[in-house]
PDB file of N, CA and C in Angstrom:
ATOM      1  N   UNK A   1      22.242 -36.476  19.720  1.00  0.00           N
ATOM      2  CA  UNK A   1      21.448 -35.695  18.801  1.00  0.00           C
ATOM      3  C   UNK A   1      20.629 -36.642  17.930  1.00  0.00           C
ATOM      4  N   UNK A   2      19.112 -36.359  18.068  1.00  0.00           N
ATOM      5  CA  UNK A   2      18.548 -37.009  16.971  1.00  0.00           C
ATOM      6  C   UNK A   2      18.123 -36.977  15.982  1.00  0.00           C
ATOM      7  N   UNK A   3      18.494 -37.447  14.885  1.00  0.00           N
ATOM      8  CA  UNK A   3      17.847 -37.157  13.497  1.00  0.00           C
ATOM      9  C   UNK A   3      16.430 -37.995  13.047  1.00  0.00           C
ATOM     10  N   UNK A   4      15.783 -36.810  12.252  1.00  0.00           N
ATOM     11  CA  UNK A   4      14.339 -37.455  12.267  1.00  0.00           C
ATOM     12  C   UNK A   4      13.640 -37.745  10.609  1.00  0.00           C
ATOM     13  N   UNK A   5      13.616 -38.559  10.268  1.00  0.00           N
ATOM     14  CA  UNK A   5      13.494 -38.687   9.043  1.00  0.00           C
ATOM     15  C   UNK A   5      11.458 -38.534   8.570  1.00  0.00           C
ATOM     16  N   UNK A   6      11.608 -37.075   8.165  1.00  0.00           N
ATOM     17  CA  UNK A   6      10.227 -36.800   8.146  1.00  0.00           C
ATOM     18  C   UNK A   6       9.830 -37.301   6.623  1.00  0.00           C
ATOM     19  N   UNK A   7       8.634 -37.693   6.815  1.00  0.00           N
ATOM     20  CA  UNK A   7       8.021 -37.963   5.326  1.00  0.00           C
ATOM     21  C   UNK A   7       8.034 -37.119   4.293  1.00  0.00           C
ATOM     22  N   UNK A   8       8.765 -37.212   2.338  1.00  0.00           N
ATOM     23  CA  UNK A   8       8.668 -35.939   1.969  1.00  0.00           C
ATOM     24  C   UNK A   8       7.595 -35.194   1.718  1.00  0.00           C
ATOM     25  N   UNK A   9       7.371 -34.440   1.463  1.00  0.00           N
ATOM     26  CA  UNK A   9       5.684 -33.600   1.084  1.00  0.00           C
ATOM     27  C   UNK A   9       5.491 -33.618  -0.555  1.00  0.00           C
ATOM     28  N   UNK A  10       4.062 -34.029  -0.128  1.00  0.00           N
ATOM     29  CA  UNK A  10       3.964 -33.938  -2.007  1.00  0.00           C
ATOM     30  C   UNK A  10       4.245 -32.706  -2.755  1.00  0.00           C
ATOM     31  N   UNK A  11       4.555 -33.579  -4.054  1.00  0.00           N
ATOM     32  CA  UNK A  11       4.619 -32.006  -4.727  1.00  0.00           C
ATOM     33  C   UNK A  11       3.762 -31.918  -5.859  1.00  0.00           C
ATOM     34  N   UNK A  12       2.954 -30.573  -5.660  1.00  0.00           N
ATOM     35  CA  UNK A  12       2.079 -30.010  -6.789  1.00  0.00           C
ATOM     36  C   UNK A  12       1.180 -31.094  -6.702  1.00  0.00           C
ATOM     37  N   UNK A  13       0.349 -31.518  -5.103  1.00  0.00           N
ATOM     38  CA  UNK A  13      -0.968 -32.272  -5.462  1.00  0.00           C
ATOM     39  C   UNK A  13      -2.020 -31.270  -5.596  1.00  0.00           C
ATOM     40  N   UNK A  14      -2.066 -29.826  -5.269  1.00  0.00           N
ATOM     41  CA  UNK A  14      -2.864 -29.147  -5.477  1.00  0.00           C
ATOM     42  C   UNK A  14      -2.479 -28.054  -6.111  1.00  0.00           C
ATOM     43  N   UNK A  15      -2.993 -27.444  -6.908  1.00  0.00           N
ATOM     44  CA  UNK A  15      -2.504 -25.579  -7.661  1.00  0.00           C
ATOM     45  C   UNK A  15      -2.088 -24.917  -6.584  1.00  0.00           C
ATOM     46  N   UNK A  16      -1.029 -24.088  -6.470  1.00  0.00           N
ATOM     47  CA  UNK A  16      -1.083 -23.309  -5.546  1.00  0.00           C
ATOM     48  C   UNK A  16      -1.797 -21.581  -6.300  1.00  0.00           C
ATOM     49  N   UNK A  17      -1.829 -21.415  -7.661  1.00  0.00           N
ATOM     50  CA  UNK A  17      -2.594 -20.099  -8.112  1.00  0.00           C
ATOM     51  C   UNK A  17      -4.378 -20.402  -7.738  1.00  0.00           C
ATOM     52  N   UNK A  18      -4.568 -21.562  -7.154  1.00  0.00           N
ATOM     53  CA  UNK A  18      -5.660 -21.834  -7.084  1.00  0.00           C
ATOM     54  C   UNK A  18      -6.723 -21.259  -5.710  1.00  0.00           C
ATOM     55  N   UNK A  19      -6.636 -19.962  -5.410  1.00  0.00           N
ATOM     56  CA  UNK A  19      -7.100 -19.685  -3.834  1.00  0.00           C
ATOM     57  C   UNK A  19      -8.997 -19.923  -3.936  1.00  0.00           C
ATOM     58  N   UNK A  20      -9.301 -20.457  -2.766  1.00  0.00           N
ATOM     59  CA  UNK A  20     -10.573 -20.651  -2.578  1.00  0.00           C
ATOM     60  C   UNK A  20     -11.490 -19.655  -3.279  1.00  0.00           C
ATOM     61  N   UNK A  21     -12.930 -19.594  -3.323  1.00  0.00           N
ATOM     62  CA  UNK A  21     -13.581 -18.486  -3.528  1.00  0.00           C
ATOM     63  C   UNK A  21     -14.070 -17.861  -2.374  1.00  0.00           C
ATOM     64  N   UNK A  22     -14.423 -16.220  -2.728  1.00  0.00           N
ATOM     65  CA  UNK A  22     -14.338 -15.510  -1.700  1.00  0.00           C
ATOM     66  C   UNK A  22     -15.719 -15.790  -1.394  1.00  0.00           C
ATOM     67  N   UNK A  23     -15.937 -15.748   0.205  1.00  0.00           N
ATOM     68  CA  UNK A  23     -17.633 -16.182   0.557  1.00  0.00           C
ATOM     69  C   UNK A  23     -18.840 -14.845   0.291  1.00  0.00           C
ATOM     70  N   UNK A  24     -19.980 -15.012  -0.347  1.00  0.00           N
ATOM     71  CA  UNK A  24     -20.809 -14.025  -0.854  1.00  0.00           C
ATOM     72  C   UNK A  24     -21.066 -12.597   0.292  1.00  0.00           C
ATOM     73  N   UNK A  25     -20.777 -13.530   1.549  1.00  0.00           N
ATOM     74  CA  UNK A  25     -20.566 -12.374   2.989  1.00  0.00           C
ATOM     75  C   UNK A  25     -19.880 -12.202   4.106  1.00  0.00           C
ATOM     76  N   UNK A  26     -19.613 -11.305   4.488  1.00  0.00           N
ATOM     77  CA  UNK A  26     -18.716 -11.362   5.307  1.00  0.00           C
ATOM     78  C   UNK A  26     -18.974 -11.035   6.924  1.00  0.00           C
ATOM     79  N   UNK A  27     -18.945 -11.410   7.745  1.00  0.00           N
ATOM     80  CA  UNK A  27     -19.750 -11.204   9.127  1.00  0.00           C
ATOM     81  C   UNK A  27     -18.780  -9.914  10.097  1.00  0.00           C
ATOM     82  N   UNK A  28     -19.449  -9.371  10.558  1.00  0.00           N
ATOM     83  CA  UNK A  28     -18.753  -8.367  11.440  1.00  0.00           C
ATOM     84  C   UNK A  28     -17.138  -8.596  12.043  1.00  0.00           C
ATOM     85  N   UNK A  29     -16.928  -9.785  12.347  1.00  0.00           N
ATOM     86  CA  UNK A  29     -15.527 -10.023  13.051  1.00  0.00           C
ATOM     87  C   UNK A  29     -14.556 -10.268  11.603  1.00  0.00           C
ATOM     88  N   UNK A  30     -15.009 -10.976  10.455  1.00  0.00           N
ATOM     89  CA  UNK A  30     -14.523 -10.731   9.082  1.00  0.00           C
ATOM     90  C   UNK A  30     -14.139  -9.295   8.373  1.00  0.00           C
ATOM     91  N   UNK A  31     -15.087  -8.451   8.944  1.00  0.00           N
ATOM     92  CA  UNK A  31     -14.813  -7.445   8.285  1.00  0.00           C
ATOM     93  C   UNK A  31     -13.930  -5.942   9.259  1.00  0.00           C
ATOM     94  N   UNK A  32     -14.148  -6.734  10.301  1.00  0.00           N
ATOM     95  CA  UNK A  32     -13.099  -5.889  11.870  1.00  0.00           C
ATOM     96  C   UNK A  32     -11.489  -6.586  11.332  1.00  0.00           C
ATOM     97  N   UNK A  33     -11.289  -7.770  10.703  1.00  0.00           N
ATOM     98  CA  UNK A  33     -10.044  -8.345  10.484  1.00  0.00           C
ATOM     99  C   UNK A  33      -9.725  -8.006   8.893  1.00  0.00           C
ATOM    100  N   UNK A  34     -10.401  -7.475   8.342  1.00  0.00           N
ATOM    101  CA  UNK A  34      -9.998  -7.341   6.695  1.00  0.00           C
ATOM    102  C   UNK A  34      -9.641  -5.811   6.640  1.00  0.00           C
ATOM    103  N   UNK A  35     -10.546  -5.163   7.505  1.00  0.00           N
ATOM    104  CA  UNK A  35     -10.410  -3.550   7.218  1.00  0.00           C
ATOM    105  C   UNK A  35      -9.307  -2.738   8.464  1.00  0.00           C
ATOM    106  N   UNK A  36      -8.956  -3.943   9.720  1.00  0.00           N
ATOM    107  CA  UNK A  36      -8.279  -3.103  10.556  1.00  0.00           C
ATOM    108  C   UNK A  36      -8.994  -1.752  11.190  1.00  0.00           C
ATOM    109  N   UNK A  37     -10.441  -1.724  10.957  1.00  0.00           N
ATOM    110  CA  UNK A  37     -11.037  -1.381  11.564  1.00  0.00           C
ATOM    111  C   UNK A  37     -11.858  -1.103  12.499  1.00  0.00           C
ATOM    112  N   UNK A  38     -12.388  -1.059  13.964  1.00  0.00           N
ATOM    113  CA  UNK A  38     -12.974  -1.528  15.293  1.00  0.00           C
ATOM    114  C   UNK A  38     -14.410  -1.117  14.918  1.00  0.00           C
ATOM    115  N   UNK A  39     -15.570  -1.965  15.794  1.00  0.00           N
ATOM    116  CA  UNK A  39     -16.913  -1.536  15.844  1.00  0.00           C
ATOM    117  C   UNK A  39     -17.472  -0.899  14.904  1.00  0.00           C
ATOM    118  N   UNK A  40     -17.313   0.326  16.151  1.00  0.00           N
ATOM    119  CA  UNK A  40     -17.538   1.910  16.249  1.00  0.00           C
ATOM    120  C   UNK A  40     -17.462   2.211  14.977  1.00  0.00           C
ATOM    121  N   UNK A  41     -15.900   2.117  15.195  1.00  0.00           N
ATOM    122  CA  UNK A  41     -15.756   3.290  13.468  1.00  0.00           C
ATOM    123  C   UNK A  41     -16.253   2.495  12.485  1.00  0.00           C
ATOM    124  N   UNK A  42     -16.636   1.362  12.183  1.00  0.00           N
ATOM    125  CA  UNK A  42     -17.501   0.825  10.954  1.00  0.00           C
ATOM    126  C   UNK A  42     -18.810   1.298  11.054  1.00  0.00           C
ATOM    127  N   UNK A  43     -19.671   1.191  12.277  1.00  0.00           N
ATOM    128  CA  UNK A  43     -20.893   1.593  12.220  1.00  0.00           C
ATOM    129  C   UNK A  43     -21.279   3.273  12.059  1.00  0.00           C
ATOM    130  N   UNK A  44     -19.954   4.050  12.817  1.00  0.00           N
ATOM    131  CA  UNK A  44     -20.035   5.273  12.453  1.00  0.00           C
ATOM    132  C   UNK A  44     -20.039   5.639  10.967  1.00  0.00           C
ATOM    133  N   UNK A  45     -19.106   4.740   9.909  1.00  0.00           N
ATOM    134  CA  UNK A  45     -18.808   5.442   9.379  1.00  0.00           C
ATOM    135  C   UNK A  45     -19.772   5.298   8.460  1.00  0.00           C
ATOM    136  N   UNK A  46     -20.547   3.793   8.248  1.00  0.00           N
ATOM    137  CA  UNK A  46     -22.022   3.330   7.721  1.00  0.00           C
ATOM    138  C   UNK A  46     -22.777   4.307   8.033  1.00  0.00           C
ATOM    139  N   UNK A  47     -23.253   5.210   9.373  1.00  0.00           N
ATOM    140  CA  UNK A  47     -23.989   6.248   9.014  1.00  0.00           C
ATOM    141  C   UNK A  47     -23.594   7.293   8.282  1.00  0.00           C
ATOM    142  N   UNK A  48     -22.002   7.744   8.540  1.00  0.00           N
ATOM    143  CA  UNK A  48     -21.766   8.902   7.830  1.00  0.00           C
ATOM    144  C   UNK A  48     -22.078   8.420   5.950  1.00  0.00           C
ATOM    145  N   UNK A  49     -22.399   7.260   5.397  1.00  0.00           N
ATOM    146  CA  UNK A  49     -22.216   6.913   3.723  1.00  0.00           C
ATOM    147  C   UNK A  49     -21.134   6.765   3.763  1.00  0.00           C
ATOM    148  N   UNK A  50     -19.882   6.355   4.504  1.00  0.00           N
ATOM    149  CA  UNK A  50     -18.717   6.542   3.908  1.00  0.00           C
ATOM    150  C   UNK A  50     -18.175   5.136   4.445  1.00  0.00           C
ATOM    151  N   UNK A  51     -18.796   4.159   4.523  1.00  0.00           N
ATOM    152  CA  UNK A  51     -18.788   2.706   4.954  1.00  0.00           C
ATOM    153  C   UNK A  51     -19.998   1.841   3.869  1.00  0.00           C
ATOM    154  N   UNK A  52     -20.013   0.500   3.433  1.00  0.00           N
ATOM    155  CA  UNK A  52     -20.811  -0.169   2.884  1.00  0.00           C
ATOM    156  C   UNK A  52     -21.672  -0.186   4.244  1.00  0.00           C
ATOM    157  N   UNK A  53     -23.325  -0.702   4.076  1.00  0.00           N
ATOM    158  CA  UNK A  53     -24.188  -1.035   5.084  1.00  0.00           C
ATOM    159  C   UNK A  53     -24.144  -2.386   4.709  1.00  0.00           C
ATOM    160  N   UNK A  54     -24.595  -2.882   5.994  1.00  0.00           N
ATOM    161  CA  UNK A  54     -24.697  -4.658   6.429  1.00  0.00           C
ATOM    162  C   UNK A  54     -25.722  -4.690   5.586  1.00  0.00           C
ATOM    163  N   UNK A  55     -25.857  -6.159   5.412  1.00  0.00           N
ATOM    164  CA  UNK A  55     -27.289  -6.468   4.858  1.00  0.00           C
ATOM    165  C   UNK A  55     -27.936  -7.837   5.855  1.00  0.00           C
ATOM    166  N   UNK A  56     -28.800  -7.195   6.093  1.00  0.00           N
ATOM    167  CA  UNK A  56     -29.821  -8.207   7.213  1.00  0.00           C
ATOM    168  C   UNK A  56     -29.850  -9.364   6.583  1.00  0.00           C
ATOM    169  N   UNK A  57     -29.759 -10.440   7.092  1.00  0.00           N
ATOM    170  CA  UNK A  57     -30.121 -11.892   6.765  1.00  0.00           C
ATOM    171  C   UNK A  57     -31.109 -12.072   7.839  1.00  0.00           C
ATOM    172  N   UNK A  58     -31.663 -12.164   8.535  1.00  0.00           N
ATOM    173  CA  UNK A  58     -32.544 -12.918   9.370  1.00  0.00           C
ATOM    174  C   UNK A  58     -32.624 -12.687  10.187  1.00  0.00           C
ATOM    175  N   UNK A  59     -33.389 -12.466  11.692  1.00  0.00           N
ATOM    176  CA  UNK A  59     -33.360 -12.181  12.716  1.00  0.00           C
ATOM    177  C   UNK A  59     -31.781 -11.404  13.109  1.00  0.00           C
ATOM    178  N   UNK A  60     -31.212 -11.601  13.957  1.00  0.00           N
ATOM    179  CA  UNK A  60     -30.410 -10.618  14.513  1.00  0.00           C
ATOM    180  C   UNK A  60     -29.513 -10.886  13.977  1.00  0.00           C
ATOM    181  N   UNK A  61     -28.951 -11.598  12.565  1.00  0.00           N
ATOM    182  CA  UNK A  61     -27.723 -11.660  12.134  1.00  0.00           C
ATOM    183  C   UNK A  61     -27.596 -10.409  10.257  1.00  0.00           C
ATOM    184  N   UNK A  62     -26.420 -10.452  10.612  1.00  0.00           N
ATOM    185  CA  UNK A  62     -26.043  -9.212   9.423  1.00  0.00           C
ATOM    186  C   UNK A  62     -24.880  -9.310   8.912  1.00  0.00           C
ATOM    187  N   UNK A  63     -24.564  -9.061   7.841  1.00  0.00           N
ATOM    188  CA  UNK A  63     -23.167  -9.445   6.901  1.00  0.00           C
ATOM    189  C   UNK A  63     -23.444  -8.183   5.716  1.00  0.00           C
ATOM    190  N   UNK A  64     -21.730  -8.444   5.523  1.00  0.00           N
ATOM    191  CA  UNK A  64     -21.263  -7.378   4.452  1.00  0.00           C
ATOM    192  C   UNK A  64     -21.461  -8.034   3.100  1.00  0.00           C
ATOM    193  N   UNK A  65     -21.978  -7.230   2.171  1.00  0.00           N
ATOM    194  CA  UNK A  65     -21.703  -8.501   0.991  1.00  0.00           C
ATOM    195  C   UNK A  65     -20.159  -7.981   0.120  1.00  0.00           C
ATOM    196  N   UNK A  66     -19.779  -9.125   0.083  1.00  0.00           N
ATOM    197  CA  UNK A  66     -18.244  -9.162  -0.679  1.00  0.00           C
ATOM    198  C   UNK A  66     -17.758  -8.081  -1.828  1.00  0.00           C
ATOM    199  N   UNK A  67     -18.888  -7.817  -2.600  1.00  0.00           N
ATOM    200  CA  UNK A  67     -18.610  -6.940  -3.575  1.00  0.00           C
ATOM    201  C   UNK A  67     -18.662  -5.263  -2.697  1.00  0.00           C
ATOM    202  N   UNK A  68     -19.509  -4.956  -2.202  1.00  0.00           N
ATOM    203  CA  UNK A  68     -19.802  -3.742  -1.421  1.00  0.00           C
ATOM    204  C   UNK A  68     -18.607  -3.225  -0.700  1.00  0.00           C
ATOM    205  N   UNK A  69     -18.320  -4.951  -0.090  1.00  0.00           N
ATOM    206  CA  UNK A  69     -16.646  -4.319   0.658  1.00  0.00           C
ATOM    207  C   UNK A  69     -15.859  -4.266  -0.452  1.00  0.00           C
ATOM    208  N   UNK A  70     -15.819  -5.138  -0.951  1.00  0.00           N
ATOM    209  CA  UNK A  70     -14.635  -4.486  -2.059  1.00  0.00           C
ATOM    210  C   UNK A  70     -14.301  -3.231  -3.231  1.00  0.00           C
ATOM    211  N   UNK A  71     -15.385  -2.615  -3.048  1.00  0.00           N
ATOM    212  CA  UNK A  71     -15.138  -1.518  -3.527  1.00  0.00           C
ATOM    213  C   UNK A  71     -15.145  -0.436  -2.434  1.00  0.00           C
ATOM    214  N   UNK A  72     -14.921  -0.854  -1.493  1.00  0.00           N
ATOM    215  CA  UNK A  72     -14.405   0.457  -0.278  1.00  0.00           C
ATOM    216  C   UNK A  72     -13.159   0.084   0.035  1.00  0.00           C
ATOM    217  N   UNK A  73     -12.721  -1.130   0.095  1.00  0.00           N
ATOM    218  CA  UNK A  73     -11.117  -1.619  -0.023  1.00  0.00           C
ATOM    219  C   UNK A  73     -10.643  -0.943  -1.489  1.00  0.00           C
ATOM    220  N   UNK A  74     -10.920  -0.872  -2.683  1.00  0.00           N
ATOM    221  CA  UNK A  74     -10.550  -0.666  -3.069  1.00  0.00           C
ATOM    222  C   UNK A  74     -10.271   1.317  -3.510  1.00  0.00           C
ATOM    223  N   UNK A  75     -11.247   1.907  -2.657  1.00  0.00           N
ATOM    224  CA  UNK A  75     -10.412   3.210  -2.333  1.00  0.00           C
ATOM    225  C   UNK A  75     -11.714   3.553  -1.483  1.00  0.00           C
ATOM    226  N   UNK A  76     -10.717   3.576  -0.604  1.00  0.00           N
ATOM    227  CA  UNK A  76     -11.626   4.032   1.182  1.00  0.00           C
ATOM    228  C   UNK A  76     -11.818   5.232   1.595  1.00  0.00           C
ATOM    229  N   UNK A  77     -10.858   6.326   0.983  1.00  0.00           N
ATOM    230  CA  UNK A  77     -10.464   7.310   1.043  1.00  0.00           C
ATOM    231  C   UNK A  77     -12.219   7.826   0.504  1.00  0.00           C
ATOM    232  N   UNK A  78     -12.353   7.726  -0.622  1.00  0.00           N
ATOM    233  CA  UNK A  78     -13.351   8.320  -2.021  1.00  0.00           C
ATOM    234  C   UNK A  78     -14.780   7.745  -1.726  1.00  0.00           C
ATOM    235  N   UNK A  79     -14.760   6.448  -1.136  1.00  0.00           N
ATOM    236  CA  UNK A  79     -16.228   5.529  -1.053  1.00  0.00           C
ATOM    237  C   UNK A  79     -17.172   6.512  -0.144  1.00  0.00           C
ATOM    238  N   UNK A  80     -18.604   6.439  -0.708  1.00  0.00           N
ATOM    239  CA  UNK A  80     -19.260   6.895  -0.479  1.00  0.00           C
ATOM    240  C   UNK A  80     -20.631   6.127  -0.744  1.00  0.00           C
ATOM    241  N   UNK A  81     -21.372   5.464  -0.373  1.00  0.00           N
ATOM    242  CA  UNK A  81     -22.475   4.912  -0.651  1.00  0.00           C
ATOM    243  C   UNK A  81     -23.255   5.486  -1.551  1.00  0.00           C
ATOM    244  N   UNK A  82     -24.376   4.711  -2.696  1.00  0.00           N
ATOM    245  CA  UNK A  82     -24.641   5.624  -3.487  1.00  0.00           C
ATOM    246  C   UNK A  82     -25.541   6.407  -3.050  1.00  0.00           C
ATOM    247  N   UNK A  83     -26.525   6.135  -2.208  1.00  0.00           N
ATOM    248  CA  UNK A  83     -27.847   6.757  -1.556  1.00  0.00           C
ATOM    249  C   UNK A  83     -27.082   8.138  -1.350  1.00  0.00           C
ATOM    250  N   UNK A  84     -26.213   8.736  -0.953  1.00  0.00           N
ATOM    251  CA  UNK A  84     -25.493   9.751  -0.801  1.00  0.00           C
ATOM    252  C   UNK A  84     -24.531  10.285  -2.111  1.00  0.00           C
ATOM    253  N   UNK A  85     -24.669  10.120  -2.782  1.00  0.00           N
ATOM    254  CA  UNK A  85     -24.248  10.205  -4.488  1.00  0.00           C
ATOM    255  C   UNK A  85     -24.867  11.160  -5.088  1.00  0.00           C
ATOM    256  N   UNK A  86     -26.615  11.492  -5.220  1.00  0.00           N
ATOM    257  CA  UNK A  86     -27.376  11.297  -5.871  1.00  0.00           C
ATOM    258  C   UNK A  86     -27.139  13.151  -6.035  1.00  0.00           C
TER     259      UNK A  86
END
């Protein structure tokens, strides 16, 4: 049997209350893994108002912006885009 004498790990070289910042957007496969939601039902539900809409960056690419999702994470049930508010 061999014993393995591993190096110890530092301690407290970095904060651990310290989590990265969240990125200003979030890209389609980001937001298929945050919401547990597929495609379809995001783009469906972007037409029904009851999804944030992408926001175009540039030719064929598109992202969520961080705040938009987060207030449909934060009640998904109720979100409604405002264009459909009014």
């Amino acid at each position: 049997m061999h014993h393995h004498n591993f190096p110890a790990l530092p301690v407290n070289r970095t904060p651990v209350a310290a989590p990265s910042p969240a990125p200003a957007f979030y890209r389609l496969r980001d937001v298929m893994r945050i919401t547990a939601l597929s495609r379809s039902t995001i783009y469906r539900r972007v037409a029904e108002g009851r999804f944030p809409a992408p926001v175009h960056l540039g030719g064929r690419a598109a992202a969520w912006q961080c705040a938009s999702l987060q207030q449909w994470i934060n009640n998904p049930e109720e979100y409604r885009t405002s264009a459909l508010q009014d």
